[in-house]
C-alpha atoms as a PDB file:
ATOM      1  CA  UNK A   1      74.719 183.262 116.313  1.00  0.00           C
ATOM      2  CA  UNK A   2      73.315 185.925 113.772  1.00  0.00           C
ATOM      3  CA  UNK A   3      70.390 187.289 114.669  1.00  0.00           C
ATOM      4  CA  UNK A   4      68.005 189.374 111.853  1.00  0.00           C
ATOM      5  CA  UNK A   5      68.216 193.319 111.925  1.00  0.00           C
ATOM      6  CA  UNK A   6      65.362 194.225 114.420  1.00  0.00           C
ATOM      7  CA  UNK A   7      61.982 196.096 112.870  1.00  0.00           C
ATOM      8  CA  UNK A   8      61.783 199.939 113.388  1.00  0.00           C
ATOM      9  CA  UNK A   9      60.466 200.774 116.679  1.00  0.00           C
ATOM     10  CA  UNK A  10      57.044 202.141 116.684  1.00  0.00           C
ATOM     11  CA  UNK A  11      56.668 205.356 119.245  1.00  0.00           C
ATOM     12  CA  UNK A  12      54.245 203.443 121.384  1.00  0.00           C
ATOM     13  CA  UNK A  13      55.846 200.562 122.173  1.00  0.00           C
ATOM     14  CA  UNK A  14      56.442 198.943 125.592  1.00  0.00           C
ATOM     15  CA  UNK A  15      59.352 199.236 127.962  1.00  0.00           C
ATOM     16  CA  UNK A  16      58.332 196.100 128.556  1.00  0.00           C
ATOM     17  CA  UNK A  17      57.884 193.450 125.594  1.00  0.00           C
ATOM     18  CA  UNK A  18      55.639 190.357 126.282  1.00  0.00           C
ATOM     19  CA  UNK A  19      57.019 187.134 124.565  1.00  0.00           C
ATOM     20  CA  UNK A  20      54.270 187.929 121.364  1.00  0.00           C
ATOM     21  CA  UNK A  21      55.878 191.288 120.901  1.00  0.00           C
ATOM     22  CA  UNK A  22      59.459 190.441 121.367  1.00  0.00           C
ATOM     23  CA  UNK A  23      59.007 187.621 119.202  1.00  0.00           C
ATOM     24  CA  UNK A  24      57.455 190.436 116.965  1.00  0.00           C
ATOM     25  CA  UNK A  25      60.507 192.611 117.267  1.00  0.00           C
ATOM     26  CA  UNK A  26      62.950 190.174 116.551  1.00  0.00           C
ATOM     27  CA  UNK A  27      61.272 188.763 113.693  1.00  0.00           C
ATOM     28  CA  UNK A  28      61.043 185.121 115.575  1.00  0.00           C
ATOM     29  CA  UNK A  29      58.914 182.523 116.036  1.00  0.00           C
ATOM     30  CA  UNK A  30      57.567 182.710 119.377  1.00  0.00           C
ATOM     31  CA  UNK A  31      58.952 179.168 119.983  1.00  0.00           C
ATOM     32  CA  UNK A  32      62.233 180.412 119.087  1.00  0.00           C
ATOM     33  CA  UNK A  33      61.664 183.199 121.783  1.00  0.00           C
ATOM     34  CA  UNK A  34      61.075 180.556 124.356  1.00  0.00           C
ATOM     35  CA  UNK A  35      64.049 178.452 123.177  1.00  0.00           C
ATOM     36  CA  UNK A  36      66.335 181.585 123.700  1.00  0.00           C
ATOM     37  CA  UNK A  37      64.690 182.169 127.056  1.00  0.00           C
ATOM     38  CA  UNK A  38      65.806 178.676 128.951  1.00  0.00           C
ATOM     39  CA  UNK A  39      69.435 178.910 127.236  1.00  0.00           C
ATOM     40  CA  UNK A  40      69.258 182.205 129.300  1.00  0.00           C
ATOM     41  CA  UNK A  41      70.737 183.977 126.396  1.00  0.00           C
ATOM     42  CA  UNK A  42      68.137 186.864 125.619  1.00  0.00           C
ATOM     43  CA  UNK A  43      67.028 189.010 128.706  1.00  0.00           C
ATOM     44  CA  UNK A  44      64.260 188.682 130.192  1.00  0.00           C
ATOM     45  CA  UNK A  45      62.434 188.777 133.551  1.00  0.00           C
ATOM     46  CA  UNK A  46      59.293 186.271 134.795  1.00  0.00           C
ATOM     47  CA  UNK A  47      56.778 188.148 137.030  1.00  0.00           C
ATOM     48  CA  UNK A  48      53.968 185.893 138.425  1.00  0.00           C
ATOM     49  CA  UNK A  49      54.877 183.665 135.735  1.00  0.00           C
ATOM     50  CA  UNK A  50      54.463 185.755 133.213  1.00  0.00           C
ATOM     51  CA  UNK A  51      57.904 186.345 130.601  1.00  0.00           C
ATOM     52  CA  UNK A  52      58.273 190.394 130.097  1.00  0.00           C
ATOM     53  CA  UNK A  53      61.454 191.336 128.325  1.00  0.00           C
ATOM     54  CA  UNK A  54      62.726 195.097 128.628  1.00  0.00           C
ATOM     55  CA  UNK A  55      63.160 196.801 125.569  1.00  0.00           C
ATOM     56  CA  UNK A  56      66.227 198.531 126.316  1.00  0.00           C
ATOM     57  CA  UNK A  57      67.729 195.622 127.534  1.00  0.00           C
ATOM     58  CA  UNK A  58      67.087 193.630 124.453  1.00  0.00           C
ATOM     59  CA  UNK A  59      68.427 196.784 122.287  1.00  0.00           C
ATOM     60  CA  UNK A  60      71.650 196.179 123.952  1.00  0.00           C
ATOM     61  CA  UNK A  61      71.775 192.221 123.690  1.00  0.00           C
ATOM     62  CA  UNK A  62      71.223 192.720 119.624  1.00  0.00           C
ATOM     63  CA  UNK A  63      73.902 195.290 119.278  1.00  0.00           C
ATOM     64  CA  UNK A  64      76.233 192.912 121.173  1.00  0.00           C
ATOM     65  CA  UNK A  65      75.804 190.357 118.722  1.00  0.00           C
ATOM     66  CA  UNK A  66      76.980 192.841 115.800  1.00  0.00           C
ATOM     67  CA  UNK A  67      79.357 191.812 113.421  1.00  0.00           C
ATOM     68  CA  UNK A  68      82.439 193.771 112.860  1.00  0.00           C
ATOM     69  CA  UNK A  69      82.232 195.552 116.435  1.00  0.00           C
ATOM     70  CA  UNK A  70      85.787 195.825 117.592  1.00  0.00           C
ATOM     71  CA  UNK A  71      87.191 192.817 118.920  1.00  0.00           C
ATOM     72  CA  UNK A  72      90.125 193.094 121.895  1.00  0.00           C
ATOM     73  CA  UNK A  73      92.157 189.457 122.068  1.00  0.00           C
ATOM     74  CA  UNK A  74      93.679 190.347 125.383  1.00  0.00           C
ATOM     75  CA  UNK A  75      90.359 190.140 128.120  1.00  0.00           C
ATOM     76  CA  UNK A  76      89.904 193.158 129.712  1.00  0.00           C
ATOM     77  CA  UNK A  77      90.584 193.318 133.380  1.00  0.00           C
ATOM     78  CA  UNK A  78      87.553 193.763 135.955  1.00  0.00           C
ATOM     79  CA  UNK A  79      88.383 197.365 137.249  1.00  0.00           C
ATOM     80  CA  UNK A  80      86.314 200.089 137.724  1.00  0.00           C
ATOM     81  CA  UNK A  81      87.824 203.366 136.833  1.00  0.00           C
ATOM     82  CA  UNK A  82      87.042 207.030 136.677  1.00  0.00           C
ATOM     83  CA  UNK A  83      85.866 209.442 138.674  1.00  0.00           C
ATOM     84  CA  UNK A  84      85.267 208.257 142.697  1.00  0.00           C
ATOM     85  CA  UNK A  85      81.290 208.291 143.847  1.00  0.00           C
ATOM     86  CA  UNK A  86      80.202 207.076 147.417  1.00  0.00           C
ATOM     87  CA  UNK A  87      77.945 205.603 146.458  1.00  0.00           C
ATOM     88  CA  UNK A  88      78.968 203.630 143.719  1.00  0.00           C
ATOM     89  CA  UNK A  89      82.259 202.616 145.972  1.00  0.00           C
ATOM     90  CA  UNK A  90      79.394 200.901 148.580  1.00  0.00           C
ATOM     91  CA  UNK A  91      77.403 199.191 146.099  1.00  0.00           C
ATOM     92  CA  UNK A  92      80.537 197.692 144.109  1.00  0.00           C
ATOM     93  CA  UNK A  93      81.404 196.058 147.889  1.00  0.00           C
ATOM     94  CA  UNK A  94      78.101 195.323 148.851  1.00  0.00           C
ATOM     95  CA  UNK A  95      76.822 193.651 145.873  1.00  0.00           C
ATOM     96  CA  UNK A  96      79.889 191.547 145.404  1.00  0.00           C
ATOM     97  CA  UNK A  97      80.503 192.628 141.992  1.00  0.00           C
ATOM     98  CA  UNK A  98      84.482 191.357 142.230  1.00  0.00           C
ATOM     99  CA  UNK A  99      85.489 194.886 140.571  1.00  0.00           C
ATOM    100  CA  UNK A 100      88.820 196.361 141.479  1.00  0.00           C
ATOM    101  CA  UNK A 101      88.865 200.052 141.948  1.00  0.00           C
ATOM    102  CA  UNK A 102      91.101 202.462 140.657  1.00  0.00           C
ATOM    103  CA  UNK A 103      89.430 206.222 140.801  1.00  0.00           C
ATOM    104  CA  UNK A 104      91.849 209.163 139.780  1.00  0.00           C
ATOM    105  CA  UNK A 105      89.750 210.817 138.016  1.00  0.00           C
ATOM    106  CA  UNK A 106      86.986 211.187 134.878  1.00  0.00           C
ATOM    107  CA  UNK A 107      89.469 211.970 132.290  1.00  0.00           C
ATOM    108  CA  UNK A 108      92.303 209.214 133.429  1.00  0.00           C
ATOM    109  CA  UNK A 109      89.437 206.764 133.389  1.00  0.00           C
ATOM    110  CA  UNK A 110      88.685 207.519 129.601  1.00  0.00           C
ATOM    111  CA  UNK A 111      91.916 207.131 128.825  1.00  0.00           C
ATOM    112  CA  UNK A 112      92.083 203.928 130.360  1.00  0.00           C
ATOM    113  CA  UNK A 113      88.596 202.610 129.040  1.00  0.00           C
ATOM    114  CA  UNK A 114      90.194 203.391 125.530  1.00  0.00           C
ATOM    115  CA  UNK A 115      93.176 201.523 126.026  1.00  0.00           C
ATOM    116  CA  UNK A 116      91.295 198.431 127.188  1.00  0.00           C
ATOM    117  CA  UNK A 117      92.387 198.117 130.420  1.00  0.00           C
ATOM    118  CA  UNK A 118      89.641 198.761 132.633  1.00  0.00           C
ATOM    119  CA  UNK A 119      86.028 197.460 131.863  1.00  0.00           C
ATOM    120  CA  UNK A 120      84.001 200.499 132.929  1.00  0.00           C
ATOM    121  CA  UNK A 121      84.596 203.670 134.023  1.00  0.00           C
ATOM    122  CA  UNK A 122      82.655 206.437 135.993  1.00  0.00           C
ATOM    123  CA  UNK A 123      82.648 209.704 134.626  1.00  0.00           C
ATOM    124  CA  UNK A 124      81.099 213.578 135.157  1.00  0.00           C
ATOM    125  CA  UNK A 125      82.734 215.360 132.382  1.00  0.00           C
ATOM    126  CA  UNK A 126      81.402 218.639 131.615  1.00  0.00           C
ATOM    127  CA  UNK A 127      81.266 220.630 128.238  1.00  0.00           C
ATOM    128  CA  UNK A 128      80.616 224.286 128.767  1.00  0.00           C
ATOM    129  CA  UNK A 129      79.964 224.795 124.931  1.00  0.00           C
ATOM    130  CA  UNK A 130      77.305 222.086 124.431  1.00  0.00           C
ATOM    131  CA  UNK A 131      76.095 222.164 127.882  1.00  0.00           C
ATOM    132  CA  UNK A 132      75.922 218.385 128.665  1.00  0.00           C
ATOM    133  CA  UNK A 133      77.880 216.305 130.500  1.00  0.00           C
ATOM    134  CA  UNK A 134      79.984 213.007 129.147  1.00  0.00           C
ATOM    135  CA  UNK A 135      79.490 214.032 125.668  1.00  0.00           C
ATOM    136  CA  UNK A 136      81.388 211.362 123.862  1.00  0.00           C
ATOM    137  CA  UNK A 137      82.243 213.612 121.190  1.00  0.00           C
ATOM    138  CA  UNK A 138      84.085 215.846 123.360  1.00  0.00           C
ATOM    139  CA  UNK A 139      85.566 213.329 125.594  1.00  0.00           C
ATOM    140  CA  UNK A 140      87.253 211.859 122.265  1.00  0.00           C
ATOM    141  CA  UNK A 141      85.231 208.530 122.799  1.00  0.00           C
ATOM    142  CA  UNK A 142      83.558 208.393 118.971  1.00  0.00           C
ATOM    143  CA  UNK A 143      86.080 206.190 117.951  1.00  0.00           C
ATOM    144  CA  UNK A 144      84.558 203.498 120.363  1.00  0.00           C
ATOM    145  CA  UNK A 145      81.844 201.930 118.020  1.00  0.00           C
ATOM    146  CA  UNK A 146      80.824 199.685 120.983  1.00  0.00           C
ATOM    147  CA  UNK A 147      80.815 202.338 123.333  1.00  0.00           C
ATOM    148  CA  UNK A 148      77.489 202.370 125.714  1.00  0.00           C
ATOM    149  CA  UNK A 149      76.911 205.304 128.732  1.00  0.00           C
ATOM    150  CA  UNK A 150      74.553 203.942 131.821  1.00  0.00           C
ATOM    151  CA  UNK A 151      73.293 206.576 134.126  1.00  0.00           C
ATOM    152  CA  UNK A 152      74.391 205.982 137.876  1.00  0.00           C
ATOM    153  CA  UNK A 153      73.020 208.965 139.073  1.00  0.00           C
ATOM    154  CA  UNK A 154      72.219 212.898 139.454  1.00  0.00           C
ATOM    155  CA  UNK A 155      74.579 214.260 141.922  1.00  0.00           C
ATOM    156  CA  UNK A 156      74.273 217.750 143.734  1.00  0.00           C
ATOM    157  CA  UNK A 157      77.744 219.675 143.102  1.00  0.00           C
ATOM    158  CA  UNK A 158      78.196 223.071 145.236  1.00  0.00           C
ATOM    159  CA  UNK A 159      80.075 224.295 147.818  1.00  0.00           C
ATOM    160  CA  UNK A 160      82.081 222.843 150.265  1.00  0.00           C
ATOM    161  CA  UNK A 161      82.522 225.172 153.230  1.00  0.00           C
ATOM    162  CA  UNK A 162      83.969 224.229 157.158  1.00  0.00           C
ATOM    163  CA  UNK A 163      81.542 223.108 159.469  1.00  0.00           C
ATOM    164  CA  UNK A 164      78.866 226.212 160.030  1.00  0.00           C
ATOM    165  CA  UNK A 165      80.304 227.986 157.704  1.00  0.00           C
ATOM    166  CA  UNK A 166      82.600 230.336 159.420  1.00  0.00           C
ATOM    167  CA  UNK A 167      83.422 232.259 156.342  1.00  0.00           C
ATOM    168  CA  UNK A 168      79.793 233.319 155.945  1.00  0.00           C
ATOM    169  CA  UNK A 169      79.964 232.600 151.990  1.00  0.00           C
ATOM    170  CA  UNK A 170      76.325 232.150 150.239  1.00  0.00           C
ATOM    171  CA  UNK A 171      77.613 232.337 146.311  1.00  0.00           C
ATOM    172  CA  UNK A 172      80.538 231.237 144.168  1.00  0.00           C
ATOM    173  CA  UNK A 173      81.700 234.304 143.894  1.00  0.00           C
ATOM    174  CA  UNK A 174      82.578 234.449 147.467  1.00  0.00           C
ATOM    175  CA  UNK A 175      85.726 232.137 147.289  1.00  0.00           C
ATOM    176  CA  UNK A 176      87.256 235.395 145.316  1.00  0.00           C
ATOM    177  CA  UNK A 177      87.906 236.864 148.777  1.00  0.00           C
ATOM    178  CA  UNK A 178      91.038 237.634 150.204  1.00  0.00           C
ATOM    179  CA  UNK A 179      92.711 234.645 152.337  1.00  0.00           C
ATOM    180  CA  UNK A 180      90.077 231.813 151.519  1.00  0.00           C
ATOM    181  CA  UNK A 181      92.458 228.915 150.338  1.00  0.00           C
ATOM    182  CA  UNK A 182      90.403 227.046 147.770  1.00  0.00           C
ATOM    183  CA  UNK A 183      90.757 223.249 147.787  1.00  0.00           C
ATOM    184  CA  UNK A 184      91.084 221.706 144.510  1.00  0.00           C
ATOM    185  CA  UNK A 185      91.311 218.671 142.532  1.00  0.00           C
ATOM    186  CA  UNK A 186      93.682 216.998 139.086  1.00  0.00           C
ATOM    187  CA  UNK A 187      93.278 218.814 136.134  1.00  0.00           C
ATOM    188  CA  UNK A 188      91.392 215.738 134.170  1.00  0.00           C
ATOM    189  CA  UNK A 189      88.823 215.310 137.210  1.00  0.00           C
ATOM    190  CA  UNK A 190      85.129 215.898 135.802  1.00  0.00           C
ATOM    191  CA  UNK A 191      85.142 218.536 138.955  1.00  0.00           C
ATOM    192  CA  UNK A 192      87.964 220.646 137.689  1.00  0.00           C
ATOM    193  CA  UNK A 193      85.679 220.849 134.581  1.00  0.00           C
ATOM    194  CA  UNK A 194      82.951 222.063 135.937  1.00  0.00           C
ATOM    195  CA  UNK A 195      85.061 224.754 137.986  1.00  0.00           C
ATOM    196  CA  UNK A 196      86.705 226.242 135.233  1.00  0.00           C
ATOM    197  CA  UNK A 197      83.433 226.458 133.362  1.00  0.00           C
ATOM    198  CA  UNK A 198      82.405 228.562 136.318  1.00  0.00           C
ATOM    199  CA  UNK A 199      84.613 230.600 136.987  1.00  0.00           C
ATOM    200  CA  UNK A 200      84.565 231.635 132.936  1.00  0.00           C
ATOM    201  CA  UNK A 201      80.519 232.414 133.712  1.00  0.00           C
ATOM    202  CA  UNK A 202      81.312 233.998 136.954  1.00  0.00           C
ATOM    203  CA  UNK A 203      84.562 235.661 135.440  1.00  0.00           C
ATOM    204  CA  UNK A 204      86.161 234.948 137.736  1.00  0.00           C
ATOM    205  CA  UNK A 205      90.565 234.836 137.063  1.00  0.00           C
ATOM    206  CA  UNK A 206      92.084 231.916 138.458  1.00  0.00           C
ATOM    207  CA  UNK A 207      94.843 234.795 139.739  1.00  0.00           C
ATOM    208  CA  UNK A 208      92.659 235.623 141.942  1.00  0.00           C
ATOM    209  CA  UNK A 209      91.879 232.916 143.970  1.00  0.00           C
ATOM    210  CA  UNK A 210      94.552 231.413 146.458  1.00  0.00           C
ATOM    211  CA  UNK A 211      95.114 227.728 145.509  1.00  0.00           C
ATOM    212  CA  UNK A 212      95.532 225.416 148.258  1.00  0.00           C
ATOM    213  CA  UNK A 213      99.371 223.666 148.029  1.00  0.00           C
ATOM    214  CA  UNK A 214      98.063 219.955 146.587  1.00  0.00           C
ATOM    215  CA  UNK A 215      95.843 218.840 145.111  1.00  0.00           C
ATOM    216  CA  UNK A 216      92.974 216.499 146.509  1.00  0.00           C
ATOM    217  CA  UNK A 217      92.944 213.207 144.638  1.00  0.00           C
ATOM    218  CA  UNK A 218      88.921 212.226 145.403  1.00  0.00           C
ATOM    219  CA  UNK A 219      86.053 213.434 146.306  1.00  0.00           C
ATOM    220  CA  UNK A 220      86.469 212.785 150.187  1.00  0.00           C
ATOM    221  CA  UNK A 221      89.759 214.278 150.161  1.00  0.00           C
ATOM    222  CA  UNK A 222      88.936 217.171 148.810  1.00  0.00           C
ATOM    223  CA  UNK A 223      86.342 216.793 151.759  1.00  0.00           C
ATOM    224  CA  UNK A 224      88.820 216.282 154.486  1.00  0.00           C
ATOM    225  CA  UNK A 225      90.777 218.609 153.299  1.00  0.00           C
ATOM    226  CA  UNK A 226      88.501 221.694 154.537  1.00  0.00           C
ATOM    227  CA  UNK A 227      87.670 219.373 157.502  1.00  0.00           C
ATOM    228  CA  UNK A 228      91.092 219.553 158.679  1.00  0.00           C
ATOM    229  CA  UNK A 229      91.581 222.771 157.906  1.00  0.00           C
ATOM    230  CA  UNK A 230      93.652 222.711 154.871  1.00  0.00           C
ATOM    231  CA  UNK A 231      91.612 224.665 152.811  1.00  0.00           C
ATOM    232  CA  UNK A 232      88.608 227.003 153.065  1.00  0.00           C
ATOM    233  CA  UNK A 233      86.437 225.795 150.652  1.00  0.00           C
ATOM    234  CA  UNK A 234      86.182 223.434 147.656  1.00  0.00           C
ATOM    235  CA  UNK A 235      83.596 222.317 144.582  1.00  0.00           C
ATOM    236  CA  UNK A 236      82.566 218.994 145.360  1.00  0.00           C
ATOM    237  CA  UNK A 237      79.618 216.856 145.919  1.00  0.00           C
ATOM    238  CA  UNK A 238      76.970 217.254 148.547  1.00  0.00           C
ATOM    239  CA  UNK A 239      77.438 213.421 149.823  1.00  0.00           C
ATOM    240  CA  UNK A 240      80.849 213.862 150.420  1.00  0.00           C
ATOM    241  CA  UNK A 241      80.028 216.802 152.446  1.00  0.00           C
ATOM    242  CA  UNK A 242      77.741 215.435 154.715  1.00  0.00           C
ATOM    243  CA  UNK A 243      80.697 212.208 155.278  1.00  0.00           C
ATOM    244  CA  UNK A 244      82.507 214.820 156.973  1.00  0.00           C
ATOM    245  CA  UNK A 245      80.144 217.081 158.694  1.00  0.00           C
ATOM    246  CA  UNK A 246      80.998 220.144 156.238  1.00  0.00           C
ATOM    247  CA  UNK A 247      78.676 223.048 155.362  1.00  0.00           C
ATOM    248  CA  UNK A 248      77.152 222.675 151.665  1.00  0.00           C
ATOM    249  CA  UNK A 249      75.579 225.158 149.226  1.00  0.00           C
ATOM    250  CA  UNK A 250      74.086 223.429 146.031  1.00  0.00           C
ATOM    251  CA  UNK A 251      75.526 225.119 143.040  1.00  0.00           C
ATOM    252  CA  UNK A 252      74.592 222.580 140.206  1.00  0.00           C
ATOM    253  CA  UNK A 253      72.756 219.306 139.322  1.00  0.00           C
ATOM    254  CA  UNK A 254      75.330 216.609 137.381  1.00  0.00           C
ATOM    255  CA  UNK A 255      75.108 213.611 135.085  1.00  0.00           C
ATOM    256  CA  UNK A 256      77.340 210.588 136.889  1.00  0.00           C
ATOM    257  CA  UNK A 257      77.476 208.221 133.733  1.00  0.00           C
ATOM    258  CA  UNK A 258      79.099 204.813 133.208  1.00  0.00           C
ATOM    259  CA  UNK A 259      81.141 204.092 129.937  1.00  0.00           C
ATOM    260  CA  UNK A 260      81.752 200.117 129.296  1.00  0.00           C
ATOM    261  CA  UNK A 261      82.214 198.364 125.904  1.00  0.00           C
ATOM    262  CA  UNK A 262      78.497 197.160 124.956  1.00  0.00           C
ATOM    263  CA  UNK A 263      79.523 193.267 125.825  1.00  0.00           C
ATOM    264  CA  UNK A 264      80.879 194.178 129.489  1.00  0.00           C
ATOM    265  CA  UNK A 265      77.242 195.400 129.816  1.00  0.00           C
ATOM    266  CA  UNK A 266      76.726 191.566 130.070  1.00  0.00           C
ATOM    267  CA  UNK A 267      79.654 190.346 132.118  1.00  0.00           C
ATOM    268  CA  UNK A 268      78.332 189.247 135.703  1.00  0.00           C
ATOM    269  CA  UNK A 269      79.846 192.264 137.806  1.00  0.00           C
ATOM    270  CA  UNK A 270      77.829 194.728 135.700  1.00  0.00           C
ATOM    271  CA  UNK A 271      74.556 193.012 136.353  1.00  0.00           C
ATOM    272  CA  UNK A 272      75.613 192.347 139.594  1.00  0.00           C
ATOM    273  CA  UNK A 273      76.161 196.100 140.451  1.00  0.00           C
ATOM    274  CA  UNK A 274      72.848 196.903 138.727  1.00  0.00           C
ATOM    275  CA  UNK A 275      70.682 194.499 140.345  1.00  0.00           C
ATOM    276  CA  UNK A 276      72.354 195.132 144.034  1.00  0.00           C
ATOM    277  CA  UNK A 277      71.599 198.970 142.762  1.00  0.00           C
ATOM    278  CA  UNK A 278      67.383 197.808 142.618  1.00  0.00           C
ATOM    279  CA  UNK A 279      67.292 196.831 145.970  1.00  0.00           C
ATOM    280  CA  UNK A 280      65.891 198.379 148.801  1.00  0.00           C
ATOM    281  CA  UNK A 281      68.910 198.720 150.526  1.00  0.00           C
ATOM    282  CA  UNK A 282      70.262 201.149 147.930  1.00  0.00           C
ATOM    283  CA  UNK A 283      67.749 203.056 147.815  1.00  0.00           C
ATOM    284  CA  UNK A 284      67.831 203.784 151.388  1.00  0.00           C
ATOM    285  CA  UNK A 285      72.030 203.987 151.269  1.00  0.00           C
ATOM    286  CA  UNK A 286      71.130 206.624 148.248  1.00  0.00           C
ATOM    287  CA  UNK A 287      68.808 208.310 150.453  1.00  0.00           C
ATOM    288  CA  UNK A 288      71.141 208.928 153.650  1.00  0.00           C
ATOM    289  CA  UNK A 289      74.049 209.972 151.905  1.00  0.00           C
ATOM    290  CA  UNK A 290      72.251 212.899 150.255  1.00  0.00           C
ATOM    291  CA  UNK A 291      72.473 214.863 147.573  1.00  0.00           C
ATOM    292  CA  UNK A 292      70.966 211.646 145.085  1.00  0.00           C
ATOM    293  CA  UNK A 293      69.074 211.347 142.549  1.00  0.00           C
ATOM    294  CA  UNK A 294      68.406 208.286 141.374  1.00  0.00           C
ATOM    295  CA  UNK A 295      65.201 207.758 139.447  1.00  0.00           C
ATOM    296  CA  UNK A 296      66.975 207.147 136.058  1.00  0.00           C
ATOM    297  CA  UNK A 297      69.667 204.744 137.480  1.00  0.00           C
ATOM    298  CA  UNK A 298      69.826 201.901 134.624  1.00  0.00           C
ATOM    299  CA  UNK A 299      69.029 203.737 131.842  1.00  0.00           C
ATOM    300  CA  UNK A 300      70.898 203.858 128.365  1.00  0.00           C
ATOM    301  CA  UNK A 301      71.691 207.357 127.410  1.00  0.00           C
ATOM    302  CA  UNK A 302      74.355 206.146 125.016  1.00  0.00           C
ATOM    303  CA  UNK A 303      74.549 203.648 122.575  1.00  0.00           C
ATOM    304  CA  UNK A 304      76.881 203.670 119.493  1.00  0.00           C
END
């Protein structure tokens, strides 16, 4: 189906279109508009039986119709990727999306989004230089012409100290002390990122601090690790903290992103996630895990 090139968007329109001005925006006939509604092709919602149609959302279903976007014969599996969030681990169980999960890690889950085997892929990737995270030009994703970023959420990232904090630490500096094994995760996880970036601020030398032995492969075993007294203290995320009863000081405020192919934007488990992610039940989830923000969950903050 080939659609027409959508009109400029003027800065005062809608987030949501009524069928007049999507017709409008399309350049349809507003019977056409209707016709596209009960094929449930074009999305749209029906509040007290009125049709609104979110602008965002329509965006995305006109760049999926693009010609020439890249095209992958083989289909891509259903696996979700990345880096691991608590959060997002619930809701892909609780909302039935059918998405496998395989989390080692923001930068192995670019590589695999990339190579087309995993349909989306969590990521908190950040770029000292530029100062944002999940910069697709950094993360080598430009080549991607079909590439779209959804935010899942603002995480807290800080400290992660043993239960009351025997240590008595209150800044990053602090893990430069003598004897304080520092837990830590894979080089390619967004956190590892974010440390280094710190300790360059801080200047701090990696010499100084005393590694501990492995290397934690998630989030909540990076957690367990100082629970079990493994390590001293770690960079992680204030949910995972609280999971295990750990001490937390906030350190810095992080984009969690997802990265898809524009069409697996529309594939069933996506909208599955995302709707289970409206729900009242998330929210509350969100809310007891701590350390979440989620007021921009949803929104397109890239789109090639």
């Amino acid at each position: 189906m080939l659609l027409p090139d959508p009109p400029e968007k003027p800065m005062s329109l809608p987030a949501y279109l009524t069928t007049a001005e999507a017709a409008e925006y399309l350049r349809l006939k507003e019977r056409k508009v209707y016709d596209l509604v009960s094929q449930g092709v074009i999305p749209c919602v029906r509040i007290t039986g009125k049709l609104l149609f979110p602008r965002q959302r329509i965006d995305l279903w006109l760049m999926n119709h693009l010609e020439g976007d890249d095209a992958i014969s083989a289909p891509t599996p259903p696996v979700l990727v990345g880096s691991q969030d608590p959060l997002l681990e619930w809701a892909v169980k609780e909302s039935n999306a059918e998405l496998a999960m395989l989390c080692q890690g923001s930068g192995d889950g670019v590589q695999r989004l990339v190579d087309g085997r995993a349909m989306l892929a969590g990521m908190h990737i950040w770029h000292a230089e530029s100062e944002r995270y999940n910069d697709p030009a950094t993360l080598g994703l430009t080549g991607m012409r079909d590439l779209v970023l959804i935010r899942w959420a603002k995480r807290q990232q800080g400290l992660l100290l043993a239960p009351g904090n025997p240590h008595k630490l209150t800044q990053l500096e602090d893990i430069a002390r003598p004897g304080l094994r520092l837990a830590h995760r894979q080089p390619d996880a967004g956190v590892s990122h974010l440390l280094q970036s710190l300790l360059a601020r801080h200047r701090i030398e990696g010499s100084q601090l005393t590694w501990a032995e492995h290397p934690s492969l998630s989030e909540d075993d990076l957690a367990l690790a100082i629970r079990q007294g493994e390590a001293d203290v770690g960079i992680g995320i204030e949910a995972a903290a609280r999971r295990q009863g750990l001490a937390f000081i906030p350190l810095q405020q992080e984009h969690f992103d997802l990265a898809m192919r524009r069409r697996h934007y529309f594939e069933p488990a996506m909208q599955r996630l995302l709707a289970f992610a409206r729900s009242e039940r998330f929210v509350q989830r969100a809310e007891a895990l701590g350390g979440y923000n989620i007021s921009e969950l949803g929104n397109v903050v890239y789109n090639a």
